[in-house]
Protein backbone atom coordinates (compact mmCIF):
# COMPACT_ATOMS: atom_id res chain seq x y z
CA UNK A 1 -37.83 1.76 -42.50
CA UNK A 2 -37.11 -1.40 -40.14
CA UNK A 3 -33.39 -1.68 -42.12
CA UNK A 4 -32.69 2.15 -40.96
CA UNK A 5 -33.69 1.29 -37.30
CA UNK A 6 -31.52 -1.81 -37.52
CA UNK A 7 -28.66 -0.02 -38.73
CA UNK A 8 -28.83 2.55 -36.61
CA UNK A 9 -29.27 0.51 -33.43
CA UNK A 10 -25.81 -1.36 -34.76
CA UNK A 11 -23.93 2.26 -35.26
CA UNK A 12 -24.87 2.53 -31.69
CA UNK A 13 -24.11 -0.70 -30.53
CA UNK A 14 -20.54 -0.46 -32.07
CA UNK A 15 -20.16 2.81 -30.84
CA UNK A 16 -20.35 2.11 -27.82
CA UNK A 17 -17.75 -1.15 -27.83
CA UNK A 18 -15.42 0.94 -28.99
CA UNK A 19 -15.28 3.48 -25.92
CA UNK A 20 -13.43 2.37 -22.67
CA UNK A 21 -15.82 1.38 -19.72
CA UNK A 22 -15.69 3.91 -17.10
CA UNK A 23 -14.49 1.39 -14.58
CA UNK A 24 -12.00 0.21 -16.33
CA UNK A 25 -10.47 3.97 -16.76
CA UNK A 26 -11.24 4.31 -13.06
CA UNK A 27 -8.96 1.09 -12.88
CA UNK A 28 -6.35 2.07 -15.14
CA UNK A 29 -6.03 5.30 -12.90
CA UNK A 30 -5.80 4.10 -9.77
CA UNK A 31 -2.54 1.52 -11.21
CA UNK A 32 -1.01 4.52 -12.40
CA UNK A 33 -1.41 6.51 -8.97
CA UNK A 34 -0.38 3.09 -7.10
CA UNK A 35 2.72 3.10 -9.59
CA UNK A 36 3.58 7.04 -8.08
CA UNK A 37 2.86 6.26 -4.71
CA UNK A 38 5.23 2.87 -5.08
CA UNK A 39 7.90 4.80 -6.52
CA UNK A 40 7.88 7.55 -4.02
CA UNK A 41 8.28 4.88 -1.05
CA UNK A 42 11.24 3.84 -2.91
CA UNK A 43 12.93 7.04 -3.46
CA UNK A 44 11.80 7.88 0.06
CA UNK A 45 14.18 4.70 1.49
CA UNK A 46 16.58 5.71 -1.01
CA UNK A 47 17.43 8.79 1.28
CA UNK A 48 16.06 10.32 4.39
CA UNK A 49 13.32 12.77 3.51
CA UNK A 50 10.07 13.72 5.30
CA UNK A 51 6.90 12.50 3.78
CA UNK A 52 2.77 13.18 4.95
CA UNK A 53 1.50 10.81 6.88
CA UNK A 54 -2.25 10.70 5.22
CA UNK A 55 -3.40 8.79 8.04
CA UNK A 56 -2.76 11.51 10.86
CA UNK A 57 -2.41 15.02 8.53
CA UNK A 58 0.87 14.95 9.65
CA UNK A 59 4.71 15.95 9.23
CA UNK A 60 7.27 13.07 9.74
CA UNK A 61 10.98 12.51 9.06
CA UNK A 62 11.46 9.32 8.20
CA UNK A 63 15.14 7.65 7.96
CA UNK A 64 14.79 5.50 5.09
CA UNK A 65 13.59 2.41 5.86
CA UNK A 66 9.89 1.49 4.51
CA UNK A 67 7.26 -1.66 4.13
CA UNK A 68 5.80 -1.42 0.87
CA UNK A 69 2.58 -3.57 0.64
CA UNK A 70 1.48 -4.31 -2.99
CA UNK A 71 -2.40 -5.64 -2.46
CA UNK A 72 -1.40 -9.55 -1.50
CA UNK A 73 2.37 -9.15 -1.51
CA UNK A 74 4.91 -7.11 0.71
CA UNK A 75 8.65 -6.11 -0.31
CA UNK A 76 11.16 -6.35 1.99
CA UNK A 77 10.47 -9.81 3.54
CA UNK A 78 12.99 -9.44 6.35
CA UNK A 79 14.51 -5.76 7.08
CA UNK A 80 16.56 -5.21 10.09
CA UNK A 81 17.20 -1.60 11.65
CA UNK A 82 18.91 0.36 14.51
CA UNK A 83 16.24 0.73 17.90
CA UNK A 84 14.44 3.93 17.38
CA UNK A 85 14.40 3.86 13.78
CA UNK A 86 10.51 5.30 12.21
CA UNK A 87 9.68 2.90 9.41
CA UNK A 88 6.94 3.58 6.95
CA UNK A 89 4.48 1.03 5.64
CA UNK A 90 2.68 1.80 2.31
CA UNK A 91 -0.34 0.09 0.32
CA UNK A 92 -1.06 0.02 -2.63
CA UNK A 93 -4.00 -2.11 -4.98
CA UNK A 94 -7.27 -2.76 -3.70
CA UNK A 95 -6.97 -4.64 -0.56
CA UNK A 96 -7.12 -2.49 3.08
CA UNK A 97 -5.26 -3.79 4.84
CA UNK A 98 -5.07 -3.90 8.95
CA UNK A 99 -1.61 -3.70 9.89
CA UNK A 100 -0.50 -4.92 13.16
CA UNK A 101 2.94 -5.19 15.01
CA UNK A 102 3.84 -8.56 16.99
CA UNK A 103 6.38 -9.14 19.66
CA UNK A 104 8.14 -12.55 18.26
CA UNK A 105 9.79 -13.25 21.63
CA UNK A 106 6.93 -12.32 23.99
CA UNK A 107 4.18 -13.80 21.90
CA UNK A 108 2.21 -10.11 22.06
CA UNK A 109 0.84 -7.30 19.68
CA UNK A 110 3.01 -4.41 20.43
CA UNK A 111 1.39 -2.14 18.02
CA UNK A 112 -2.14 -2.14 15.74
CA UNK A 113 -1.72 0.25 13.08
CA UNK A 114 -5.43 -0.29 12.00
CA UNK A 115 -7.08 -0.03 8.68
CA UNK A 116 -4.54 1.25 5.48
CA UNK A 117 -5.99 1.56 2.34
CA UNK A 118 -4.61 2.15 -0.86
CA UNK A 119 -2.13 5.15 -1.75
CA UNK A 120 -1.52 5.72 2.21
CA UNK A 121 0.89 4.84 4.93
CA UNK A 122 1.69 4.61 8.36
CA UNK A 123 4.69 4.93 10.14
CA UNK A 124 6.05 3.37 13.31
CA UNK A 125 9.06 3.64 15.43
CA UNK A 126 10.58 0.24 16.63
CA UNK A 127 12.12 1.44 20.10
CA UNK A 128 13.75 -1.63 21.52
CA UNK A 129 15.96 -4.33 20.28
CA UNK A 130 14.29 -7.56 19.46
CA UNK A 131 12.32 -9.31 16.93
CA UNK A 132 8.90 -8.52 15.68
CA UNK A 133 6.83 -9.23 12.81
CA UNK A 134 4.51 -6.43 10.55
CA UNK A 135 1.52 -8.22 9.00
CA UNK A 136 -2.26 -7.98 7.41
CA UNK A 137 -4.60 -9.21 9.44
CA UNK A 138 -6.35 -9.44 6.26
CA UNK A 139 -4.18 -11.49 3.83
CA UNK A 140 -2.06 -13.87 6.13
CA UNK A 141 0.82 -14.45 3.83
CA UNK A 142 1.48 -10.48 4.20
CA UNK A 143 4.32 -9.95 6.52
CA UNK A 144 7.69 -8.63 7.20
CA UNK A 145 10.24 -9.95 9.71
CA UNK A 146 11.98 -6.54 11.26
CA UNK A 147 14.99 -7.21 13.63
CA UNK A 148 15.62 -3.97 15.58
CA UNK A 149 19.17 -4.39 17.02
């Protein structure tokens, strides 16, 4: 009788190695909705289009210029754009993120986008020429240069 409890404690044992953890498929899903979202920012610079920003509920048009923020890294390092240009700024992975926008002449913060978490975005319009810099308070190797001429 002890063999049958044995083996049956093993069938279970094995069963159960054999099934995917539920985190892990919670993991594996949020990748796969990080890929979408990453790909949509990039069709979105691709051409102008007009995208829901999740952090106000809102309607934008943006004019194809976007931040994409990848958990610890950010693509474009340096991006340079016309004064009154909107430019998006997506994350995606695990990380929030607190996204703030320096004045790299006057030594200020022009702009604190707050807390971004993954999948949204937050746009801002750069309305006068000059030199500022979008980066994570969080991770400080996280930041854009954006020339607005």
């Amino acid at each position: 009788m002890r063999i049958y409890g044995i083996l049956v404690i093993l069938a279970v044992l094995l069963a159960a190695c054999q099934s995917v953890p539920p985190a892990e498929q919670a993991m594996a899903e949020k990748e796969v909705a990080a890929d979408a979202g990453a790909a949509a920012v990039e069709e979105a610079v691709a051409e102008d289009v007009v995208i829901e920003d999740q952090a106000e509920g809102a309607m934008i048009e943006k004019s194809g210029s976007a931040i994409a923020i990848q958990d610890r890294t950010v693509s474009p390092a340096e991006l340079s754009v016309a004064a009154g240009t909107e430019v998006a700024i997506s994350v995606s992975g695990p990380t929030t993120h607190i996204i703030v926008i320096t004045d790299d002449v006057a030594y200020t913060t022009v702009a604190n986008l707050g807390p971004v978490s993954d999948g949204n975005a937050v746009t801002y319009t750069f309305a006068a020429p000059g030199k500022y810099t979008v980066k994570s308070l969080k991770v400080g190797n996280v930041r854009t240069t954006v020339t607005v001429q």
